[in-house]
N, C-alpha and C. Protein backbone atom coordinates (compact mmCIF):
# COMPACT_ATOMS: atom_id res chain seq x y z
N UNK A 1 38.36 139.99 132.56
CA UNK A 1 39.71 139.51 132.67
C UNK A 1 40.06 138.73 131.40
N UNK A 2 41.09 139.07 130.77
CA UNK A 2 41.88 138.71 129.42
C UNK A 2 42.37 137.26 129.54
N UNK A 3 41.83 136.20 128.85
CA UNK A 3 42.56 134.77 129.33
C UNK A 3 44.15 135.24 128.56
N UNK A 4 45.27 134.57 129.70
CA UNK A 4 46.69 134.63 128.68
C UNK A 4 46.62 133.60 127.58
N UNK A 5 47.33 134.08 126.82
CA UNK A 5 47.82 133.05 125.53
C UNK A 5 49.03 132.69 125.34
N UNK A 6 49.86 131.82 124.82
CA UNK A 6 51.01 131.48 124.74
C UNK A 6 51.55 132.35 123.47
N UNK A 7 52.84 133.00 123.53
CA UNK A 7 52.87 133.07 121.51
C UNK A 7 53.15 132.12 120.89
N UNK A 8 52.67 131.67 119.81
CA UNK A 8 53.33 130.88 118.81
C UNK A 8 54.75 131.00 118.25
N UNK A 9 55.08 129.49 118.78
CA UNK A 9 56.92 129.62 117.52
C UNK A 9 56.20 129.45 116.34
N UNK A 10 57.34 129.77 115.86
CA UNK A 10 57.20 129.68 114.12
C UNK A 10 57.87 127.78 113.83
N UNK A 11 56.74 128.05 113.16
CA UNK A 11 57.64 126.18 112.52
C UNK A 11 58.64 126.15 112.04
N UNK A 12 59.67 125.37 112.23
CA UNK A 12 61.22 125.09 111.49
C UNK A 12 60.68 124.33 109.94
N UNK A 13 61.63 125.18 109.45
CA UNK A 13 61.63 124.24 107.95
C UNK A 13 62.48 122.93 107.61
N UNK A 14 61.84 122.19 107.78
CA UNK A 14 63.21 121.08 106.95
C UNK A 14 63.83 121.16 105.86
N UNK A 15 65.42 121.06 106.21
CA UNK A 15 66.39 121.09 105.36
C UNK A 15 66.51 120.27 104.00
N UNK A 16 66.21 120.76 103.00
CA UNK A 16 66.58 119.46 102.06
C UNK A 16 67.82 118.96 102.35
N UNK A 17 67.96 118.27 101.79
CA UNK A 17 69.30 117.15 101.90
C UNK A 17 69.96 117.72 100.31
N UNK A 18 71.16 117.71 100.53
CA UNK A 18 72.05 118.19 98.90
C UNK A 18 71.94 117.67 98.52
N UNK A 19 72.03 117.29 97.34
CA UNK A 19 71.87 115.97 96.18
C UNK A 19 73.73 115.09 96.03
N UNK A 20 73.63 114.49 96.20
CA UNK A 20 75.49 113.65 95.77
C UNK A 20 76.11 114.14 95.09
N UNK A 21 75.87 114.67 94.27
CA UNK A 21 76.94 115.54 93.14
C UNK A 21 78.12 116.89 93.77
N UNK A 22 76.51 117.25 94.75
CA UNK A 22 77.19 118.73 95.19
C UNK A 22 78.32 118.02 96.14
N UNK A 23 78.17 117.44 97.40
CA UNK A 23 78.32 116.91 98.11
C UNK A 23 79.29 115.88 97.83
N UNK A 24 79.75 115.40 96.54
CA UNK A 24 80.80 114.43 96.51
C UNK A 24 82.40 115.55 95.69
N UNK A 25 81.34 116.64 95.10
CA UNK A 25 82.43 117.98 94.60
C UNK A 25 83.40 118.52 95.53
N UNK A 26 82.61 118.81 97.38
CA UNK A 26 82.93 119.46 97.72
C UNK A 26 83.50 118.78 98.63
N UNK A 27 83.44 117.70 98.35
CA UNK A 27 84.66 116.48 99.16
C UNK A 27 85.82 116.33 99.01
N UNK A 28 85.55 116.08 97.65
CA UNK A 28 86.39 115.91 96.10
C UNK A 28 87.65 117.97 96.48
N UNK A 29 87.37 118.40 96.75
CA UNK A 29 87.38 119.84 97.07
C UNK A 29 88.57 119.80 97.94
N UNK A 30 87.54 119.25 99.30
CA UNK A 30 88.24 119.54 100.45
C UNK A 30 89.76 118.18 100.00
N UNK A 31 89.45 117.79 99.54
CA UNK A 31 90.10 116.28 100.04
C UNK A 31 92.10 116.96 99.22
N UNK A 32 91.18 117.82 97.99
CA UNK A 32 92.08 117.91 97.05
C UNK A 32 92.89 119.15 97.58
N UNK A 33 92.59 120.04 98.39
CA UNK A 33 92.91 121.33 99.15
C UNK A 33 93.84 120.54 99.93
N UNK A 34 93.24 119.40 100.92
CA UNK A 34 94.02 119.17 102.21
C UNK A 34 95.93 118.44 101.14
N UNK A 35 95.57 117.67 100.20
CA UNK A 35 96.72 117.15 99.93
C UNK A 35 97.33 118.03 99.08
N UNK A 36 97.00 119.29 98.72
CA UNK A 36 98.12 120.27 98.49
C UNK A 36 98.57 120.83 99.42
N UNK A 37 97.90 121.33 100.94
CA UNK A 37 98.44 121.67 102.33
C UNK A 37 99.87 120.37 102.65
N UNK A 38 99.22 119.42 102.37
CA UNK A 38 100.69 118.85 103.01
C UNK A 38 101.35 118.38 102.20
N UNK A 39 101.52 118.57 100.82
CA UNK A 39 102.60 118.66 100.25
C UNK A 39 103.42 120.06 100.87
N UNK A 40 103.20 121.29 100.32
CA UNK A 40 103.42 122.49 100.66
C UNK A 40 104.03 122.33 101.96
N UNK A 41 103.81 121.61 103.16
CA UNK A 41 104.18 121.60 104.26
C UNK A 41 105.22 120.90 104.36
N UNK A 42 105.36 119.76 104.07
CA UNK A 42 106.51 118.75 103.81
C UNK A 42 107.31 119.20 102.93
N UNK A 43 107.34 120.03 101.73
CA UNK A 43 108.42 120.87 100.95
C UNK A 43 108.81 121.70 101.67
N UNK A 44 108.28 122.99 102.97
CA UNK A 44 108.91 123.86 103.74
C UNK A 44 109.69 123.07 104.47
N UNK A 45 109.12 122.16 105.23
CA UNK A 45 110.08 121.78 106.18
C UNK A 45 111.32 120.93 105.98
N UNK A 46 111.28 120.29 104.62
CA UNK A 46 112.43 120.16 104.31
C UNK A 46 113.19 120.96 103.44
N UNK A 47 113.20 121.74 103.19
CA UNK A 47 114.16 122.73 102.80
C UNK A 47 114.57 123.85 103.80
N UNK A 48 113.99 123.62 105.04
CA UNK A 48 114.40 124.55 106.42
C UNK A 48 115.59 123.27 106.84
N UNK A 49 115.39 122.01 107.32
CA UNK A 49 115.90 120.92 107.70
C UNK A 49 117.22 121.08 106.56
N UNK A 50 117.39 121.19 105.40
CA UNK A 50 118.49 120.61 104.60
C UNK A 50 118.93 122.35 104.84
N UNK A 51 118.41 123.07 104.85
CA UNK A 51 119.34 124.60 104.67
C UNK A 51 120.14 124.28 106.12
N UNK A 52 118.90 124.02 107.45
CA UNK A 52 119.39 123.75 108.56
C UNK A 52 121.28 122.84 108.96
N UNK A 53 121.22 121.91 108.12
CA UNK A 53 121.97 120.73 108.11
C UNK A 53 122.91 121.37 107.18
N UNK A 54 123.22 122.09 105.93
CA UNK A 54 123.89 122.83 104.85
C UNK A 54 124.58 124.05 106.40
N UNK A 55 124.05 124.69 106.46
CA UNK A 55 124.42 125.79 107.84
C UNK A 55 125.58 124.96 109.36
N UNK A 56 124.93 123.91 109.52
CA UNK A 56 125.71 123.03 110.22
C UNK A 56 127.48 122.40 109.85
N UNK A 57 127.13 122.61 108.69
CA UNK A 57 128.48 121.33 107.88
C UNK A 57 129.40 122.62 107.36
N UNK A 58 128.87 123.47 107.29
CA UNK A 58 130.19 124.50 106.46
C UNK A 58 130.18 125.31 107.94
């Protein structure tokens, strides 16, 4: 009779950690993406609002 065996997991690798540079770029990134989104957003909606209000008055 065959004793059972368990299978082995495989060991997880630990993640290095990014170094600050990458990691303050891609902040630097996001941060700089998000405040062109809301410019861009705040220029549509007011030029829908003033066409809106222009459409109203004549």
């Amino acid at each position: 009779m065959a004793a059972k065996t368990t299978p082995r997991r495989a060991k997880r690798k630990k993640s290095k950690a990014s170094p600050p540079l990458f990691a303050s770029t891609s902040t630097r990134s996001m941060v700089t993406q998000n405040l062109i989104n809301m410019v861009v957003v705040t220029a549509v909606s007011g030029t829908v609002l003033l066409g809106l209000l222009a459409a109203k008055h004549f």
